[in-house]
N, C-alpha and C. Protein backbone atom coordinates (compact mmCIF):
# COMPACT_ATOMS: atom_id res chain seq x y z
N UNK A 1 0.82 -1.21 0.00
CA UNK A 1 0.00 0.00 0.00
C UNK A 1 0.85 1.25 0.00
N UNK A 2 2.34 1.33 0.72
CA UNK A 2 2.51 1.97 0.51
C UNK A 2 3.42 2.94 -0.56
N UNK A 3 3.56 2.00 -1.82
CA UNK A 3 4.18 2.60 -2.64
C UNK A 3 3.03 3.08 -3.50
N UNK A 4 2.03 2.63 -3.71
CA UNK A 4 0.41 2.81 -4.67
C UNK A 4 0.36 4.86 -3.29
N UNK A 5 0.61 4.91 -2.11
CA UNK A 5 0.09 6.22 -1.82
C UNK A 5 1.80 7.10 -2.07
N UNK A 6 2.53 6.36 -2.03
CA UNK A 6 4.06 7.35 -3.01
C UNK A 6 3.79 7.91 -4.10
N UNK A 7 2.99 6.88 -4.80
CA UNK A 7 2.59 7.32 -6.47
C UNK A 7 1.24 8.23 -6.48
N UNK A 8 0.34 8.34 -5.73
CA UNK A 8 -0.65 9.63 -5.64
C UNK A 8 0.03 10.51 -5.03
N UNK A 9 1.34 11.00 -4.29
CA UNK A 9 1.69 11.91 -3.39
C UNK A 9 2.27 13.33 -5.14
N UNK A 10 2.93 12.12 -6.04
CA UNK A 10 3.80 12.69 -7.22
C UNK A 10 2.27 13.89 -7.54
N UNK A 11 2.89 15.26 -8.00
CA UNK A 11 2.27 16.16 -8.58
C UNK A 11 2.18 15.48 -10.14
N UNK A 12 1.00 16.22 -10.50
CA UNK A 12 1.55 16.14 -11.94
C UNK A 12 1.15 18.03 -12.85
N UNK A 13 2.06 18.01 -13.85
CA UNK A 13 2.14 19.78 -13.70
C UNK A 13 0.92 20.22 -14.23
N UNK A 14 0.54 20.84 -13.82
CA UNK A 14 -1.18 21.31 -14.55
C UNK A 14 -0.97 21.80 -16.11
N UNK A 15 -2.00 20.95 -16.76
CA UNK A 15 -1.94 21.15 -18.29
C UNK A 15 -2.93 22.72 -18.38
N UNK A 16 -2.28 23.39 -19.55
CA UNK A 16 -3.19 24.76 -19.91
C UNK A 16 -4.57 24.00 -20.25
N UNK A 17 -5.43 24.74 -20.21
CA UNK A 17 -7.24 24.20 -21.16
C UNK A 17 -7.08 24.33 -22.27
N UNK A 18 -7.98 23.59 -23.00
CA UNK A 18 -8.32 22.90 -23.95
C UNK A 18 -7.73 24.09 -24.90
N UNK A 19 -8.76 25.43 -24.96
CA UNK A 19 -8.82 26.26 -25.63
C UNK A 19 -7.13 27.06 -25.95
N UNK A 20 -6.36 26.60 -24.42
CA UNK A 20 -5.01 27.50 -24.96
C UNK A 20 -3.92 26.60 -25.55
N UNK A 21 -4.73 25.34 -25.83
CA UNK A 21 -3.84 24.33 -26.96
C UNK A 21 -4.36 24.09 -27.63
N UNK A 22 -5.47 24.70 -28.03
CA UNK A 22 -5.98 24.35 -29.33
C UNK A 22 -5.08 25.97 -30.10
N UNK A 23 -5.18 26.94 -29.55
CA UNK A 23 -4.82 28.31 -29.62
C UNK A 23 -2.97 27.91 -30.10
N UNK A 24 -2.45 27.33 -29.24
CA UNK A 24 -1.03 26.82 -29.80
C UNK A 24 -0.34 26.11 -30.41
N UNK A 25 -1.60 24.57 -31.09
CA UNK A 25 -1.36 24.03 -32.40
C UNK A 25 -2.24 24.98 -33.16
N UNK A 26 -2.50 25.73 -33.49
CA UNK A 26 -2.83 26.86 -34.58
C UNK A 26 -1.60 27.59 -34.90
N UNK A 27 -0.87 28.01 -34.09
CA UNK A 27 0.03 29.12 -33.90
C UNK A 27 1.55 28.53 -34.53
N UNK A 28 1.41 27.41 -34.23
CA UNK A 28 2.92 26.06 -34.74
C UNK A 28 2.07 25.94 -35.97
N UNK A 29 0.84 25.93 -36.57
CA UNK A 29 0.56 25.65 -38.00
C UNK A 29 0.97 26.95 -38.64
N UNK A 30 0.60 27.97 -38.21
CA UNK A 30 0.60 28.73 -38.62
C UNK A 30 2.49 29.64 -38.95
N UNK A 31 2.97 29.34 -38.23
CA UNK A 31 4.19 29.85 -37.80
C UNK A 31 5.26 28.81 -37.35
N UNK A 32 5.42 27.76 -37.82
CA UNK A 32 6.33 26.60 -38.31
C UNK A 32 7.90 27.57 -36.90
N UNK A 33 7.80 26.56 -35.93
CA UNK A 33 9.45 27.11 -35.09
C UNK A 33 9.42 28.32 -34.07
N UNK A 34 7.85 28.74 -34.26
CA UNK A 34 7.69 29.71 -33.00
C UNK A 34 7.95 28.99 -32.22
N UNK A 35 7.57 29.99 -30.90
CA UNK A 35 7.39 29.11 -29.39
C UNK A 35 6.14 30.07 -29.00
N UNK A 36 5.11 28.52 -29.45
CA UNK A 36 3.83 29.06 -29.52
C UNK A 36 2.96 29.34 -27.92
N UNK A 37 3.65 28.58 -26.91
CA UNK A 37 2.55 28.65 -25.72
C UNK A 37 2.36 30.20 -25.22
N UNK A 38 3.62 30.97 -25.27
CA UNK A 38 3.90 32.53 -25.23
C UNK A 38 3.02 32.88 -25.90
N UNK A 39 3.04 33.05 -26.89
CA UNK A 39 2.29 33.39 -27.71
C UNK A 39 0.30 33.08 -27.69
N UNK A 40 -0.02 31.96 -27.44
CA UNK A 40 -1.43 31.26 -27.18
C UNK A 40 -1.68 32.03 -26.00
N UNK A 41 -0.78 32.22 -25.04
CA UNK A 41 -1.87 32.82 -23.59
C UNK A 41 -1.79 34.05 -23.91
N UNK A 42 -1.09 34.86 -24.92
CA UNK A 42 -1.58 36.43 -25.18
C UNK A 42 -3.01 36.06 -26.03
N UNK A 43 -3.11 35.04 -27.18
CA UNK A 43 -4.25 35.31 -27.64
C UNK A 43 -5.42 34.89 -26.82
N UNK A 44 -5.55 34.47 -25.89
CA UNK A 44 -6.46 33.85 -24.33
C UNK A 44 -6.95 34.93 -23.64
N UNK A 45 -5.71 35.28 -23.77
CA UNK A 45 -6.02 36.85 -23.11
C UNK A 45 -6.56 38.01 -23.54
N UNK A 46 -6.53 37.95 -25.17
CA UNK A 46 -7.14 39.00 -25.55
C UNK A 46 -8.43 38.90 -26.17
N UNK A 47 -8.72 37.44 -26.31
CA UNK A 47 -9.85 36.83 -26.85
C UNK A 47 -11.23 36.81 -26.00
N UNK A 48 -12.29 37.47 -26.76
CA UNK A 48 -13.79 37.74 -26.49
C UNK A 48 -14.03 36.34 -25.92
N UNK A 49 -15.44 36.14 -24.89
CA UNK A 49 -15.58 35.16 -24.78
C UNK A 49 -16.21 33.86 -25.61
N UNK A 50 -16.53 34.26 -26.31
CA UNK A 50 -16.97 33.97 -28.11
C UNK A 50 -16.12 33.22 -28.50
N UNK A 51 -15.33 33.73 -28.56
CA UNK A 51 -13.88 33.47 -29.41
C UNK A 51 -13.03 31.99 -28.74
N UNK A 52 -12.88 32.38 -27.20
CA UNK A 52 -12.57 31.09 -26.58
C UNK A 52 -13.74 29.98 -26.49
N UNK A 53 -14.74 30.24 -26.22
CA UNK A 53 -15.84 28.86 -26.64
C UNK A 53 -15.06 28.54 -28.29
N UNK A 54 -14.80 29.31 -29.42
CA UNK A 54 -14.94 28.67 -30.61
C UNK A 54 -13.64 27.93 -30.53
N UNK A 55 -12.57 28.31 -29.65
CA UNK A 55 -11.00 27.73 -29.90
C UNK A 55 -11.02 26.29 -28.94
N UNK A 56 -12.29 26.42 -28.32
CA UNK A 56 -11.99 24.58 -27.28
C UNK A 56 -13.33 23.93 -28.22
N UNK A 57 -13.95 24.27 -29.14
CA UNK A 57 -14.54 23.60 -29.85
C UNK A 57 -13.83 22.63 -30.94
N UNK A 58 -13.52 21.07 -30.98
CA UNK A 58 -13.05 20.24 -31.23
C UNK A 58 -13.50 20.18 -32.66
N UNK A 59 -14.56 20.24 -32.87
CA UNK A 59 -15.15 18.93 -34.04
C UNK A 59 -14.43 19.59 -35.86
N UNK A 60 -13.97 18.77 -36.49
CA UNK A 60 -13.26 19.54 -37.74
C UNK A 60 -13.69 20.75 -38.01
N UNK A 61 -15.28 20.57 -38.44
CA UNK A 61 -15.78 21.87 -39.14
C UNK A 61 -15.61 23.04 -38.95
N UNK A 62 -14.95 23.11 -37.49
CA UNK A 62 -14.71 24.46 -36.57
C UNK A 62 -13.48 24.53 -36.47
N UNK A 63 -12.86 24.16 -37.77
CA UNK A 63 -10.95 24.07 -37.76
C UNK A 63 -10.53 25.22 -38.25
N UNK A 64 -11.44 25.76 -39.55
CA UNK A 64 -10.96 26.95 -40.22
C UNK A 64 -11.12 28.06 -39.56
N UNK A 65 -12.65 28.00 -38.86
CA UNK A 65 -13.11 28.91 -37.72
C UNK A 65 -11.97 29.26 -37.01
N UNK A 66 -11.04 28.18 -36.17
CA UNK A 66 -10.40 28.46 -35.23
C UNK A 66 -9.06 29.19 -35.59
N UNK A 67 -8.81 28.62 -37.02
CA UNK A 67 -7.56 29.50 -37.65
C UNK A 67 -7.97 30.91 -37.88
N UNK A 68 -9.15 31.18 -37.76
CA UNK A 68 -9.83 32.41 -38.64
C UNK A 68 -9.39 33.16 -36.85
N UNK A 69 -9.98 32.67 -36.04
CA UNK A 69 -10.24 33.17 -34.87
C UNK A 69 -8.40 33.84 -34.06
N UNK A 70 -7.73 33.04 -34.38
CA UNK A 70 -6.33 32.95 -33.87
C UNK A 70 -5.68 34.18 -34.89
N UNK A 71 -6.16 34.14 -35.93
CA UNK A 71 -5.10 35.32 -37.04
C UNK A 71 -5.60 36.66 -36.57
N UNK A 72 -7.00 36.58 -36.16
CA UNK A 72 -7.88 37.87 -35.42
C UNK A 72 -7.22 38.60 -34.60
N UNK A 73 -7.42 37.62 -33.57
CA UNK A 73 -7.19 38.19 -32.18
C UNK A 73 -5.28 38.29 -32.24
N UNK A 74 -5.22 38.14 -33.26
CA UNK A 74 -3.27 38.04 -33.22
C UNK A 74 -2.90 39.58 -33.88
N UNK A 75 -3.69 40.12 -34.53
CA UNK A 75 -3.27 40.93 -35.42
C UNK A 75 -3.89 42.10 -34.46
N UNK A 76 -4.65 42.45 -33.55
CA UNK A 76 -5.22 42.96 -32.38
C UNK A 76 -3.78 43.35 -31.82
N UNK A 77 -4.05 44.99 -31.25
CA UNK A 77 -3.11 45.64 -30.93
C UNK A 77 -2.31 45.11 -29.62
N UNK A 78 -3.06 44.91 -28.91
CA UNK A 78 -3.16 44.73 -27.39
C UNK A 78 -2.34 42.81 -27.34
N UNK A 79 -2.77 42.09 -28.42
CA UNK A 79 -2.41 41.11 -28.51
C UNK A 79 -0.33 40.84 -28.79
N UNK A 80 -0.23 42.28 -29.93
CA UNK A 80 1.02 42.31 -30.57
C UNK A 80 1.94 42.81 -29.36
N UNK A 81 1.17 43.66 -28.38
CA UNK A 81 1.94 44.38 -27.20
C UNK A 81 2.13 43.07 -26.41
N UNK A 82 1.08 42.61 -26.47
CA UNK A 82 1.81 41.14 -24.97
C UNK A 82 2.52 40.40 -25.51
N UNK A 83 2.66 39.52 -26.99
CA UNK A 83 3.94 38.77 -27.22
C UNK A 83 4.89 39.79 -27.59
N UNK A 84 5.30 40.80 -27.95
CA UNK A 84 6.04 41.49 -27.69
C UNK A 84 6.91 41.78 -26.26
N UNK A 85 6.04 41.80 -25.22
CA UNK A 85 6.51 41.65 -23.94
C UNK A 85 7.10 40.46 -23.43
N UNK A 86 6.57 39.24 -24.09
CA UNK A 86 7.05 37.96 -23.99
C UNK A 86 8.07 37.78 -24.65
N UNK A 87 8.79 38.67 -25.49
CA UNK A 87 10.31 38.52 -26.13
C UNK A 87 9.84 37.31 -27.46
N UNK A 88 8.66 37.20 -27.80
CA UNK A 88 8.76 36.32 -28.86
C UNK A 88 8.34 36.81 -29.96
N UNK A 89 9.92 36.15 -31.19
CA UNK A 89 9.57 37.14 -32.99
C UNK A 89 9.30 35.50 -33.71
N UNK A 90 8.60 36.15 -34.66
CA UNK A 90 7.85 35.45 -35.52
C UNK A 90 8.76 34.88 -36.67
N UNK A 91 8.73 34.11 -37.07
CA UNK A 91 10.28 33.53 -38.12
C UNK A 91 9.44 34.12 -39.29
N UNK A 92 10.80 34.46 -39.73
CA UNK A 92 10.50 35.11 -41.02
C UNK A 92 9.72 34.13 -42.40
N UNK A 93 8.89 35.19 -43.43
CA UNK A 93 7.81 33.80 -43.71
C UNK A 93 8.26 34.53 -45.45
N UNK A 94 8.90 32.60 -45.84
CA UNK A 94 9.66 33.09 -47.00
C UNK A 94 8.52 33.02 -48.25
């Protein structure tokens, strides 16, 4: 018993929600070598609540939606000021 309560004692590290990894495989599609999680919690952050219901919405049809939704809220002033603050540049897009 007591190695089974050793192994519930282990943390495990809290995963972001749904919506700020769906937000950061967009951001790696989109931008091939960023370092997208920087980047995903500025668009979390600047995103209507609209916007995050549409980015933890799974099902395909709501794939383009979500790319549509991520280029939005990215190009948003307030969005460019926080990864900016996060020290992260965008690789150049040949």
């Amino acid at each position: 018993a007591i190695p089974a309560l050793a192994a519930c004692t282990t943390e495990e590290p809290e995963q972001p929600p749904i919506y700020e990894l769906s937000a950061a495989a967009i951001v790696r599609a989109l931008y091939p070598g960023i370092n997208a999680p920087p980047v995903a919690a500025c668009i979390v952050e600047n995103a209507s609540a609209e916007e995050i219901d549409a980015l933890a919405t799974t099902n395909s049809e709501s794939n383009s939606e979500r790319f549509d939704i991520v280029e939005l809220v990215l190009a948003r002033e307030e969005t460019q000021a926080c990864v900016a603050d996060k020290n992260v540049t965008f690789p150049e897009v040949v």
